[in-house]
N, C-alpha and C. Protein backbone atom coordinates (compact mmCIF):
# COMPACT_ATOMS: atom_id res chain seq x y z
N UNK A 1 81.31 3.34 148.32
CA UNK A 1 80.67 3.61 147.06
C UNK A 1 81.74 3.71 145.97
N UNK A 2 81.81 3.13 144.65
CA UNK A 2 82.56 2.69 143.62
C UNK A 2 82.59 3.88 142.99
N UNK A 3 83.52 4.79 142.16
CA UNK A 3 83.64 6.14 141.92
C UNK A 3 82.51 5.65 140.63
N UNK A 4 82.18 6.90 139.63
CA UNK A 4 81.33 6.31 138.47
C UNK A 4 82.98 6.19 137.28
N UNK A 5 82.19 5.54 135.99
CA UNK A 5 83.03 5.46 134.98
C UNK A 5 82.78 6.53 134.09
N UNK A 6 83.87 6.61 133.48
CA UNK A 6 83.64 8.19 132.54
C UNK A 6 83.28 7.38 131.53
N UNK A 7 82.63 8.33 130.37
CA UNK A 7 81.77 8.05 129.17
C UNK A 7 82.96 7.46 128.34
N UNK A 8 82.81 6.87 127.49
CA UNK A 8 83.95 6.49 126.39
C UNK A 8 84.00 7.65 125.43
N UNK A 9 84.93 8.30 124.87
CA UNK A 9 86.70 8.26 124.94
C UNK A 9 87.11 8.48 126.31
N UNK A 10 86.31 9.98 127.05
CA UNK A 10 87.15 10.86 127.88
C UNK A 10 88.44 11.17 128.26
N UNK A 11 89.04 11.40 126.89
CA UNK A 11 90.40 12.05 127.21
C UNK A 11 90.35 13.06 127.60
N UNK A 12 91.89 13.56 127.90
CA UNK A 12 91.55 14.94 128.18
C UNK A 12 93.27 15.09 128.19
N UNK A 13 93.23 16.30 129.03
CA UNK A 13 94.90 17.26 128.25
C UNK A 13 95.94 16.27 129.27
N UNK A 14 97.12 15.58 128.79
CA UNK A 14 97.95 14.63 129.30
C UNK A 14 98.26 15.11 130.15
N UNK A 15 99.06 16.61 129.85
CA UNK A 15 99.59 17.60 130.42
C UNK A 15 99.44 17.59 132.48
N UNK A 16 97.71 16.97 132.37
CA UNK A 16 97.69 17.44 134.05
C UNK A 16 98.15 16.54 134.38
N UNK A 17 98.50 15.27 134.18
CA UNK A 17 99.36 14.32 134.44
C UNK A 17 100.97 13.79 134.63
N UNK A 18 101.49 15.11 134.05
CA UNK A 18 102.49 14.80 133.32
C UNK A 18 103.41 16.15 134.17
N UNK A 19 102.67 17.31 134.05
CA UNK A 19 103.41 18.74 134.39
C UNK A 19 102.96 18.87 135.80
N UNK A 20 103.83 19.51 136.36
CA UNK A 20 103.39 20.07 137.91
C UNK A 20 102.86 19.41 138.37
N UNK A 21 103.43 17.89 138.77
CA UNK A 21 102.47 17.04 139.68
C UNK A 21 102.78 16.64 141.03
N UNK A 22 104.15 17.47 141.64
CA UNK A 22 104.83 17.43 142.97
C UNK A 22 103.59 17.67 143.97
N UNK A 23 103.42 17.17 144.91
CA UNK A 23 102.57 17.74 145.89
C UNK A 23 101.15 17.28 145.97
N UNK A 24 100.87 16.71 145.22
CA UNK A 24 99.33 17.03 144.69
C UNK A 24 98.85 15.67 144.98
N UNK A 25 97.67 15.34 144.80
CA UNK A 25 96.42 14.13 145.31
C UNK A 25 97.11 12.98 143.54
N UNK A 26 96.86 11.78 143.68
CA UNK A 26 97.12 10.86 142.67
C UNK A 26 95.90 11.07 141.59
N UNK A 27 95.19 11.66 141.99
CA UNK A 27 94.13 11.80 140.64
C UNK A 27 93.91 13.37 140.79
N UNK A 28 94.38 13.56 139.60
CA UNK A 28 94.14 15.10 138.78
C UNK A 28 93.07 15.81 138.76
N UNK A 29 92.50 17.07 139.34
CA UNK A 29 90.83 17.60 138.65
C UNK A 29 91.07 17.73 137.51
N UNK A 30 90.02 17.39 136.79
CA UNK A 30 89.32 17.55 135.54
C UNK A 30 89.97 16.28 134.15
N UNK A 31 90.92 14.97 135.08
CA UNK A 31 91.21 13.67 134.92
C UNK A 31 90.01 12.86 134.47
N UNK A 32 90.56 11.57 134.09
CA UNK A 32 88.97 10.76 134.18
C UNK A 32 89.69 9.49 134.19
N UNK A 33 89.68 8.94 135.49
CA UNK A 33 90.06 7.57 135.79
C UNK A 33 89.31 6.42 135.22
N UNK A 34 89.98 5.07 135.18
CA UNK A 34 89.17 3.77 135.40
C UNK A 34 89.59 2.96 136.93
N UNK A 35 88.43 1.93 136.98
CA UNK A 35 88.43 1.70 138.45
C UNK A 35 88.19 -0.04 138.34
N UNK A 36 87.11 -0.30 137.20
CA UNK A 36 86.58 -2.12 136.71
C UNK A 36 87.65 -1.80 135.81
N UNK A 37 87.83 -3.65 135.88
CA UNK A 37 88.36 -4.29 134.82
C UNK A 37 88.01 -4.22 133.77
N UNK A 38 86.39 -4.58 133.84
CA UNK A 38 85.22 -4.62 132.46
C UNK A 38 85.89 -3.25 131.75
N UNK A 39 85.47 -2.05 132.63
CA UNK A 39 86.09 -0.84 132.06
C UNK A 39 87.04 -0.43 131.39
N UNK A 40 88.38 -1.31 131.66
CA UNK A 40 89.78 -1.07 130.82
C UNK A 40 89.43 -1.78 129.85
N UNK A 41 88.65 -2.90 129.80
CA UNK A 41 88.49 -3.67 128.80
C UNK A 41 88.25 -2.92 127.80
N UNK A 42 86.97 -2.73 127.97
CA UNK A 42 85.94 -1.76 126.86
C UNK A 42 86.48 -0.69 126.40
N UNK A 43 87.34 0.05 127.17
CA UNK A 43 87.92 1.32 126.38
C UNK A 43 89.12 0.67 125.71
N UNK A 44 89.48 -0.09 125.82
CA UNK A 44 90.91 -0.67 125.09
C UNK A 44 90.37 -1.48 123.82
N UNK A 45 89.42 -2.32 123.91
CA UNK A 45 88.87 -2.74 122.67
C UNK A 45 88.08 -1.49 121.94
N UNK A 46 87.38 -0.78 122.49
CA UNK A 46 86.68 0.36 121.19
C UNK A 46 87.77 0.75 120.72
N UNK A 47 89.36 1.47 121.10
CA UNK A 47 90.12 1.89 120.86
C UNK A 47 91.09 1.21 119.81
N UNK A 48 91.38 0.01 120.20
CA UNK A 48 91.79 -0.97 118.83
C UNK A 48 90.98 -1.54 117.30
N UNK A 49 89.75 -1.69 117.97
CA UNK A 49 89.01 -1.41 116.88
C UNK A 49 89.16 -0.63 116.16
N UNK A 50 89.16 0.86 116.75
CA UNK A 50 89.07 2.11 115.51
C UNK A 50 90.53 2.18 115.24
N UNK A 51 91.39 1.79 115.70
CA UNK A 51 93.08 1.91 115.28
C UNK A 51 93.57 0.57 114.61
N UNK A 52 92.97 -0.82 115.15
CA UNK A 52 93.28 -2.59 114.25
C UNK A 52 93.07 -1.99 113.11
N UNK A 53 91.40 -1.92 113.09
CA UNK A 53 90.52 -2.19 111.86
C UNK A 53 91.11 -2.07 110.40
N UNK A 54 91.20 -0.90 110.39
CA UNK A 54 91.26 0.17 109.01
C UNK A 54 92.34 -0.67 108.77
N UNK A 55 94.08 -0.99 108.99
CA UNK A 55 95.03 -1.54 108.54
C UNK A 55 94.21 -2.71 107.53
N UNK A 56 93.09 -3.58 108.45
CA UNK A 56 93.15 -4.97 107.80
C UNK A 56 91.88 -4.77 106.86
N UNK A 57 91.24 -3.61 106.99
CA UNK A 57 90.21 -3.32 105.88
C UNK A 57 90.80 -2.96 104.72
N UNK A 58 91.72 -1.78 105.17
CA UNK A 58 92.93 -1.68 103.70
C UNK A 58 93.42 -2.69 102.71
N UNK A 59 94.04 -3.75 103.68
CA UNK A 59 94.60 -4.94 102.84
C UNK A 59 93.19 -6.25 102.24
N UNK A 60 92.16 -5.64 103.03
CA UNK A 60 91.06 -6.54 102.79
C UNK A 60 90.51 -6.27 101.20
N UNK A 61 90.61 -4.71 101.38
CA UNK A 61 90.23 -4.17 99.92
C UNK A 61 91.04 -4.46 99.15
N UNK A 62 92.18 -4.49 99.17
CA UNK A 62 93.19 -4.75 98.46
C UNK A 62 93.15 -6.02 97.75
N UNK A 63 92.89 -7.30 98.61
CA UNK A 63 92.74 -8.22 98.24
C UNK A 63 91.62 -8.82 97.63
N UNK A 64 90.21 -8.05 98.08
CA UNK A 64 88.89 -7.91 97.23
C UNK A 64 89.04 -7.41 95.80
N UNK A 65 89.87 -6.67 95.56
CA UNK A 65 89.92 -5.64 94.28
C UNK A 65 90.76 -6.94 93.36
N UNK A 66 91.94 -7.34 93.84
CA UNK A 66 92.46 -8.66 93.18
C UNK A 66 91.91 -9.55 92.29
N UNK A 67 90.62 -10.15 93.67
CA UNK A 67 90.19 -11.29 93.42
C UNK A 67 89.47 -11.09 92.11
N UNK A 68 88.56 -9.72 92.46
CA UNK A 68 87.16 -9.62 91.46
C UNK A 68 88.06 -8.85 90.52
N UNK A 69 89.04 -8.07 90.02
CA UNK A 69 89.54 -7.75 88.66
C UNK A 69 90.98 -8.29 88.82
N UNK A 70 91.69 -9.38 88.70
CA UNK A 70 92.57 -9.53 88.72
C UNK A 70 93.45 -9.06 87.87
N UNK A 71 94.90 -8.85 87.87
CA UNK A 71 96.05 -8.48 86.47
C UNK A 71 95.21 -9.10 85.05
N UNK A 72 95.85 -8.59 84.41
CA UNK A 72 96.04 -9.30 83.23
C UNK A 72 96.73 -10.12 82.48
N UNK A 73 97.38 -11.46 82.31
CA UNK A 73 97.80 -12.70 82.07
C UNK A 73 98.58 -12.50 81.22
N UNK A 74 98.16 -11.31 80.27
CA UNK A 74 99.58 -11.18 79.12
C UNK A 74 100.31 -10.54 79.86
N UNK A 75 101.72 -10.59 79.10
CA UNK A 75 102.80 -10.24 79.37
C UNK A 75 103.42 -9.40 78.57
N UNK A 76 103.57 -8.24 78.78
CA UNK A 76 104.22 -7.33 77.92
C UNK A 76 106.26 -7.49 77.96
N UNK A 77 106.52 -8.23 77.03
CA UNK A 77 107.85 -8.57 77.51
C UNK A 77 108.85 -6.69 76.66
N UNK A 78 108.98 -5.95 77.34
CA UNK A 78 109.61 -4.89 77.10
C UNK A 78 111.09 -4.74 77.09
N UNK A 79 112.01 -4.33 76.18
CA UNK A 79 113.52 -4.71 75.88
C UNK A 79 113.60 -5.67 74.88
N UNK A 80 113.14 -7.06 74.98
CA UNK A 80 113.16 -7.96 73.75
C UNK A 80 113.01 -7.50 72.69
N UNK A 81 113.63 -8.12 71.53
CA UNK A 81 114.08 -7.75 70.34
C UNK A 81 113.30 -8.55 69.57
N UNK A 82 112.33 -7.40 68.58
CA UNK A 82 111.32 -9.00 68.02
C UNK A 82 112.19 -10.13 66.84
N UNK A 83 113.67 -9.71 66.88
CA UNK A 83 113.76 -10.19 65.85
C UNK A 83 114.85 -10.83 66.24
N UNK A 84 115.07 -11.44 67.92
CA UNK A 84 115.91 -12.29 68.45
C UNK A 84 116.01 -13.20 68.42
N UNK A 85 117.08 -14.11 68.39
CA UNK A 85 117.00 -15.61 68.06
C UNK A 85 116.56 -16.25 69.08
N UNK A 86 115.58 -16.71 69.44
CA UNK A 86 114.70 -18.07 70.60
C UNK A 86 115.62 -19.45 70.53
N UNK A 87 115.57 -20.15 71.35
CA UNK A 87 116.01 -21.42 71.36
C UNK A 87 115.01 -22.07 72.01
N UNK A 88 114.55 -23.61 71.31
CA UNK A 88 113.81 -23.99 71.90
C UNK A 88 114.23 -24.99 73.48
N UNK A 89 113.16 -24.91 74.41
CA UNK A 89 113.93 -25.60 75.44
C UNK A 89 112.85 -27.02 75.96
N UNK A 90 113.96 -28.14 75.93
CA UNK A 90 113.17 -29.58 76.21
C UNK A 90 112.37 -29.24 77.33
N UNK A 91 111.13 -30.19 77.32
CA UNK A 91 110.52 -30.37 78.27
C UNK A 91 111.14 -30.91 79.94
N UNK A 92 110.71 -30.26 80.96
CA UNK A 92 111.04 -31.21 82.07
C UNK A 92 110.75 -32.50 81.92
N UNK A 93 109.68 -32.77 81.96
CA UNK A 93 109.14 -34.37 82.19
C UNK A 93 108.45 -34.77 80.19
N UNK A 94 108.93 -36.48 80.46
CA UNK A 94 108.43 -36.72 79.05
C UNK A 94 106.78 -36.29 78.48
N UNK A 95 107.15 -36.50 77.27
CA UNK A 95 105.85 -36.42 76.99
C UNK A 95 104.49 -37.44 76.94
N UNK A 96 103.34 -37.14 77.06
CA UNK A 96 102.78 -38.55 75.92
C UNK A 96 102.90 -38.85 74.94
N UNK A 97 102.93 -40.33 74.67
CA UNK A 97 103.02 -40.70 73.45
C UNK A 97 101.95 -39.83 72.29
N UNK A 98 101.09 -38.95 72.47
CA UNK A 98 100.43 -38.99 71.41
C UNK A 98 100.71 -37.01 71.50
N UNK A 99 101.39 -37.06 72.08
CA UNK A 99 101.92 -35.05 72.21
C UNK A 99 103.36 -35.43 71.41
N UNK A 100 103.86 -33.94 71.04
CA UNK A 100 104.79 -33.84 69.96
C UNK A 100 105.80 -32.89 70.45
N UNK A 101 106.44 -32.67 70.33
CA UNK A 101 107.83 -31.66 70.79
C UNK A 101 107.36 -30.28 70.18
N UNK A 102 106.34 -30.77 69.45
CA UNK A 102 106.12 -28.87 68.65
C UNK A 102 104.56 -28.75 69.44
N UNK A 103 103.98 -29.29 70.38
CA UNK A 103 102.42 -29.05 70.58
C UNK A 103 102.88 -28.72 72.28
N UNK A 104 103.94 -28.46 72.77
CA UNK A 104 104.59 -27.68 73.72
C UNK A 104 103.35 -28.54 75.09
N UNK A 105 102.94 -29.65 75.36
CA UNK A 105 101.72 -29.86 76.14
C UNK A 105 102.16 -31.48 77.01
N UNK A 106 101.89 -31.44 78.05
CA UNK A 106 102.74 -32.75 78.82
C UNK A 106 101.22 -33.89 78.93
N UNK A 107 100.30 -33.11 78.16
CA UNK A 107 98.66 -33.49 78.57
C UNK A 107 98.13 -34.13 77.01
N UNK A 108 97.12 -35.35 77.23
CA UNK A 108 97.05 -36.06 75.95
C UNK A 108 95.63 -34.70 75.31
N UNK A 109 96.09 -34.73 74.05
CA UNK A 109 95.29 -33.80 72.96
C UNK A 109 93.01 -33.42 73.71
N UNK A 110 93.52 -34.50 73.79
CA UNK A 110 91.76 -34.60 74.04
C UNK A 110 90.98 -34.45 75.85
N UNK A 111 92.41 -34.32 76.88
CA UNK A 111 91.49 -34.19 78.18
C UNK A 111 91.76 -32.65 78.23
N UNK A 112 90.84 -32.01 78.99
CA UNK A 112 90.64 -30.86 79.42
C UNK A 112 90.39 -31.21 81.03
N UNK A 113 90.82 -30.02 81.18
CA UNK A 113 90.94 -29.87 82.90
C UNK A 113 89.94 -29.60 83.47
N UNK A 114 89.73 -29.78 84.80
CA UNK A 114 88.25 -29.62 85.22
C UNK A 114 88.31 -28.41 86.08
N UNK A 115 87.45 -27.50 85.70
CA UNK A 115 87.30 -26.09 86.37
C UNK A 115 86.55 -26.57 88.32
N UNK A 116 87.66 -25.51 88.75
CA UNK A 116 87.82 -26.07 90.71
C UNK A 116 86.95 -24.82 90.79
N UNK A 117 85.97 -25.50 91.65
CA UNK A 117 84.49 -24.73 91.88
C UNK A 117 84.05 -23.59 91.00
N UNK A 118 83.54 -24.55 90.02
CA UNK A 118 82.65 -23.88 89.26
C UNK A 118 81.36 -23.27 90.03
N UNK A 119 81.22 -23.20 90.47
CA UNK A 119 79.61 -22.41 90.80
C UNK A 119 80.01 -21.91 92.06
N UNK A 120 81.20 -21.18 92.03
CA UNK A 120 81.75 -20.01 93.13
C UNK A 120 82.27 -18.71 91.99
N UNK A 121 81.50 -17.73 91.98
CA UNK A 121 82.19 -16.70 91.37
C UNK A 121 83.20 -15.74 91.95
N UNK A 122 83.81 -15.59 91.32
CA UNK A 122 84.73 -14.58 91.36
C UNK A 122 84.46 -13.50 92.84
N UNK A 123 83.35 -12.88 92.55
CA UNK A 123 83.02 -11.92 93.54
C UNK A 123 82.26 -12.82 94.77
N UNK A 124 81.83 -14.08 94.24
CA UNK A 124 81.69 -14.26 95.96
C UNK A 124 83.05 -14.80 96.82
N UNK A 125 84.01 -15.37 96.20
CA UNK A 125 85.24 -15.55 96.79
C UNK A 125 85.50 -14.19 97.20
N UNK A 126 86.29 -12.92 96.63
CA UNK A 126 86.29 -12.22 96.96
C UNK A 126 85.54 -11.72 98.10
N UNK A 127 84.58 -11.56 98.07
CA UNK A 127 83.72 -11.48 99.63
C UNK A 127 84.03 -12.39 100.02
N UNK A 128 84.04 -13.78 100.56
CA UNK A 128 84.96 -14.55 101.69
C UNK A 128 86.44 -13.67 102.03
N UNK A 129 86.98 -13.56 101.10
CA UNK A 129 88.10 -13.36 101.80
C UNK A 129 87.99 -11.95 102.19
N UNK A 130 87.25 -10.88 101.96
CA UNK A 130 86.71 -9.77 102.72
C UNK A 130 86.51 -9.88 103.71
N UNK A 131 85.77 -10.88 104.02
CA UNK A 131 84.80 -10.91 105.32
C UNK A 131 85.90 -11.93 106.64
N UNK A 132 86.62 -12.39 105.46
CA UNK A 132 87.98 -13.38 106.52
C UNK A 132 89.12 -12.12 107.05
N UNK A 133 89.04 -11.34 106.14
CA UNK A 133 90.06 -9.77 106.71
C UNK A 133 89.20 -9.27 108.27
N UNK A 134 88.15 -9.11 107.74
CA UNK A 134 87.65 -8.17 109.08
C UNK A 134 87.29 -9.02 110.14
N UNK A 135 86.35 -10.23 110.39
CA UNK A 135 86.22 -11.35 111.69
C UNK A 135 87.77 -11.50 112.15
N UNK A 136 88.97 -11.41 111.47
CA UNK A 136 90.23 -11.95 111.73
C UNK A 136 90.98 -9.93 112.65
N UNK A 137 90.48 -9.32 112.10
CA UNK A 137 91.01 -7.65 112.88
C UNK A 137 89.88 -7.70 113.54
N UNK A 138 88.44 -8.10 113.93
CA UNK A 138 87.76 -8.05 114.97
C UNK A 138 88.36 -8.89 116.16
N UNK A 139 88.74 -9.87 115.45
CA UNK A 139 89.36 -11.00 116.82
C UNK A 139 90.45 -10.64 117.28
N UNK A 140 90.89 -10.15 116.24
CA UNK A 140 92.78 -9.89 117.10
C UNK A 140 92.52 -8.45 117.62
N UNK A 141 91.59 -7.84 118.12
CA UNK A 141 91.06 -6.23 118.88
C UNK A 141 90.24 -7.05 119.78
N UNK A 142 89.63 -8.34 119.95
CA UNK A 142 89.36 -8.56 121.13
C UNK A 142 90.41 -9.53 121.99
N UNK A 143 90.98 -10.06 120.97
CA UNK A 143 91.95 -11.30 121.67
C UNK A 143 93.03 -9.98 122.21
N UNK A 144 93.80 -9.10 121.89
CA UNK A 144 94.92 -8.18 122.10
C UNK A 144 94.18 -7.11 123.03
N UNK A 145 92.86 -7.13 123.41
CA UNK A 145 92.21 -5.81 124.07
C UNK A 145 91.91 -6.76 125.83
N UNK A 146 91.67 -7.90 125.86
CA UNK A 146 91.45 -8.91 126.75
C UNK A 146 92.91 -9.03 127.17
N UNK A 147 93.81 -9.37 126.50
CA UNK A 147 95.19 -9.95 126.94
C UNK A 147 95.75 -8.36 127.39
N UNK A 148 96.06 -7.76 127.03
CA UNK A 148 96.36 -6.34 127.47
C UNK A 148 95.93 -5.62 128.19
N UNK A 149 94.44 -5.12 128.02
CA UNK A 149 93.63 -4.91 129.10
C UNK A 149 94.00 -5.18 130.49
N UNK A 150 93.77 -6.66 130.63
CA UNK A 150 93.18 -7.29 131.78
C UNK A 150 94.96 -7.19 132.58
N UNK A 151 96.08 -7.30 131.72
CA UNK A 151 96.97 -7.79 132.74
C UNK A 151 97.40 -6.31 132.89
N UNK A 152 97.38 -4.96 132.52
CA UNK A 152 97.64 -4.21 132.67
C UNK A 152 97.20 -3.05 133.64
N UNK A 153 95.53 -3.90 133.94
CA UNK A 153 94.58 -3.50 135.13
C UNK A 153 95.27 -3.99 136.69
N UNK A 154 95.54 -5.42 135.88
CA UNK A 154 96.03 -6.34 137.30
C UNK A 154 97.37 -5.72 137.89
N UNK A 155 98.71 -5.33 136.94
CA UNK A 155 99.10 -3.84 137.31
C UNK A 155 99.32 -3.07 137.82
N UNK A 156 97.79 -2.16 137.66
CA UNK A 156 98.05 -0.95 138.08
C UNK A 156 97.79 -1.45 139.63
N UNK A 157 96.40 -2.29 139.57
CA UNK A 157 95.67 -2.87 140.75
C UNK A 157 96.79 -3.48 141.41
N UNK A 158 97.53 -3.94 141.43
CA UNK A 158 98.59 -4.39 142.18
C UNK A 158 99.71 -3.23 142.98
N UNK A 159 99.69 -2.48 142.25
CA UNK A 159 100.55 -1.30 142.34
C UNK A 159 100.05 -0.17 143.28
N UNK A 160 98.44 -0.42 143.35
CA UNK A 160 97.55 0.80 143.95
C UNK A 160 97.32 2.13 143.41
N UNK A 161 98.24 2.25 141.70
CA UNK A 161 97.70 3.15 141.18
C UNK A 161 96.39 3.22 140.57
N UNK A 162 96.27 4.98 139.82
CA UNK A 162 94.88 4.67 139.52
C UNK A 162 95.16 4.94 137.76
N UNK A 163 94.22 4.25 136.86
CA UNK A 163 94.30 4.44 135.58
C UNK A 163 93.70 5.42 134.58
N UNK A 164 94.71 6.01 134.17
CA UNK A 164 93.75 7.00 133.62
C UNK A 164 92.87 6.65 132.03
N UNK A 165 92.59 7.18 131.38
CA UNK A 165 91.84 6.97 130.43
C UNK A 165 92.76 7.14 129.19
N UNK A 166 93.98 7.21 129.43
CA UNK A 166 94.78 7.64 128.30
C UNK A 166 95.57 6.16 127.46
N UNK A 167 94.96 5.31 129.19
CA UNK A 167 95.92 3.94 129.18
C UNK A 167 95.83 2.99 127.98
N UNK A 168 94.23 2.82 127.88
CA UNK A 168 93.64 1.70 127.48
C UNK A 168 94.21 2.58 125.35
N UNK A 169 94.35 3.70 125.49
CA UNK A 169 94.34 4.24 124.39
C UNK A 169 96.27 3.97 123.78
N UNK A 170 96.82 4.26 124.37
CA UNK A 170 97.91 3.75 124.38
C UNK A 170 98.24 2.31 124.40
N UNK A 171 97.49 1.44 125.09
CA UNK A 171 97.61 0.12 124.69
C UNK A 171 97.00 -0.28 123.36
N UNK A 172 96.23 0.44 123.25
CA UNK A 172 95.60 0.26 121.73
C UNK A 172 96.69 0.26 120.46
N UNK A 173 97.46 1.59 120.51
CA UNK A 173 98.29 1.96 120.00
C UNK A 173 99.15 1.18 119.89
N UNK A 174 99.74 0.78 121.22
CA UNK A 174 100.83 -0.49 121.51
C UNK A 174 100.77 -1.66 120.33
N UNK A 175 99.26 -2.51 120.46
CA UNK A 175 98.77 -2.98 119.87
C UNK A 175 99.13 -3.05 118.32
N UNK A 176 98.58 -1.73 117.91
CA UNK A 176 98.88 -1.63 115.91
C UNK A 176 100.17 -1.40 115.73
N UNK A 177 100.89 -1.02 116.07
CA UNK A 177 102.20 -0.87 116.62
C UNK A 177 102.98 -2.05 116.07
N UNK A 178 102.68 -3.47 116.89
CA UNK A 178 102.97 -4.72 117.06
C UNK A 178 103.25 -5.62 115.81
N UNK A 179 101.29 -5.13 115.81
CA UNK A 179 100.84 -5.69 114.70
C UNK A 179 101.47 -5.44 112.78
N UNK A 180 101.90 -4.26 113.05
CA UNK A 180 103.01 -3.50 111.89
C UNK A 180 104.36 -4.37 111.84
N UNK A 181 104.59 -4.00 113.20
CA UNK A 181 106.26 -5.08 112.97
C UNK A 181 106.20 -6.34 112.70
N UNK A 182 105.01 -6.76 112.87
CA UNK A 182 105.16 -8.63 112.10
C UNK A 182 104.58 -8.84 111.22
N UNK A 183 104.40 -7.87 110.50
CA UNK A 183 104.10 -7.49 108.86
C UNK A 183 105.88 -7.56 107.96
N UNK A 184 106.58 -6.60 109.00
CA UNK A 184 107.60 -6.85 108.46
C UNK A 184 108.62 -7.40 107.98
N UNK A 185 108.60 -8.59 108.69
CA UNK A 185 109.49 -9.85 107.75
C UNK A 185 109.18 -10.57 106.23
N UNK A 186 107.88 -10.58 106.76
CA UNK A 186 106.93 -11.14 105.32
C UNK A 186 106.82 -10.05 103.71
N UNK A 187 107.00 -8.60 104.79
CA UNK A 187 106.99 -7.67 103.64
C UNK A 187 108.43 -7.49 102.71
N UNK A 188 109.33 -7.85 103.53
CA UNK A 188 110.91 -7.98 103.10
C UNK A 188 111.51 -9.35 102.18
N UNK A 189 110.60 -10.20 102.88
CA UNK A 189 110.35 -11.57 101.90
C UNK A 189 110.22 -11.34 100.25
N UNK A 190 109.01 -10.36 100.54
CA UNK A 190 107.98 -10.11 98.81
C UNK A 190 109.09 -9.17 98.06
N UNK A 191 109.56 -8.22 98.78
CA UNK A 191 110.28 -7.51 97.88
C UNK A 191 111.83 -8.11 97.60
C-alpha cells in the first residue's frame, strides 16, 4: 500500500531533519514526505508559481505602465546656456532636391509617413505585452518545475531516499534564484 500524499504546502519545522538525527528511522514523526513523481511535480510548480510569478508581473507592470503613459518626448536640456553659440551640423545623407539646408528634413515637403497599426491602441498593445509577461513566467514555472522536479525525484529514487516536502520548495527557490542571475548581464548592459 502507497503511503498517502500530504496536502500542499505541508511544511513543517526543518529542524526535525536537520538536528538530532543519529539513530533514528529515515522519516521523521510529524515530517511529510513525497513518494509520486506527479507529486514533486505539483508541489514544485505551485511553489514557483507563487515565487516565478510576481518577478515577471512586476516587470510586466512596468512595461504596461510604459506602453499606456509613456515619457514625455521633450527634453529638458538642463546646464545649457540659453545664450550659447549652436553650430549648425550637415546632414548625414543628401538631401532632396526640393528640401533646403534650413528645413532640417531628408523627406520631400509633401509625403507624410504612414502611421504602423493604426487601429491598435496604445492600451491594447500594452495588454499584449502584459499578457506575453505572464504565459512566458507561467511557462518557465512549468518548463523549470518539470525539468527539476522530475530529475530530482529520479535522484532521490535512485538513491532510496525519501523526499521531504521542503524539496520541491527549495527547488522553487533554486529556480528564481537562476532566473535573477540571467537578468544580470542584460541589467549591466542598460546601466
Amino acid at each position: 500500500m502507497a503511503p498517502e500524499t500530504p496536502r500542499w504546502p505541508s511544511l513543517y519545522n526543518p529542524g526535525l531533519e536537520v538536528l538530532n538525527v543519529e539513530h533514528r528511522p529515515p522519516t521523521q514523526p510529524g515530517g511529510y514526505y513525497l513518494y509520486h513523481a506527479r507529486d514533486v511535480f505539483r508541489f514544485t510548480f505551485y511553489w514557483s508559481l507563487i515565487l516565478y510569478t510576481p518577478f515577471f508581473l512586476a516587470c510586466g507592470a512596468y512595461a504596461f505602465w510604459n506602453y499606456t503613459f509613456p515619457p514625455s518626448t521633450t527634453r529638458q536640456d538642463r546646464g545649457l546656456e540659453k545664450d550659447a553659440p549652436s553650430y549648425e551640423m550637415s546632414p548625414a545623407t543628401p538631401l532632396f532636391p526640393t528640401g533646403s539646408r534650413y528645413t532640417r528634413s531628408n523627406l520631400p515637403p509633401s509625403t507624410k509617413l504612414p502611421k504602423i497599426n493604426e487601429r491598435r491602441s496604445r492600451l491594447a498593445f500594452a495588454t499584449i505585452v502584459l499578457l506575453t509577461f505572464v504565459l512566458v513566467s507561467v511557462a518557465g514555472s512549468v518548463l523549470g518545475s518539470v525539468i527539476m522536479g522530475f530529475v530530482v525525484f529520479g535522484l532521490f529514487k535512485a538513491g532510496s531516499f525519501y523526499m521531504s516536502t521542503w524539496i520541491p520548495f527549495l527547488l522553487a527557490v533554486l529556480q528564481v534564484l537562476i532566473g535573477l542571475l540571467s537578468v544580470w548581464p542584460s541589467i549591466i548592459e542598460i546601466i
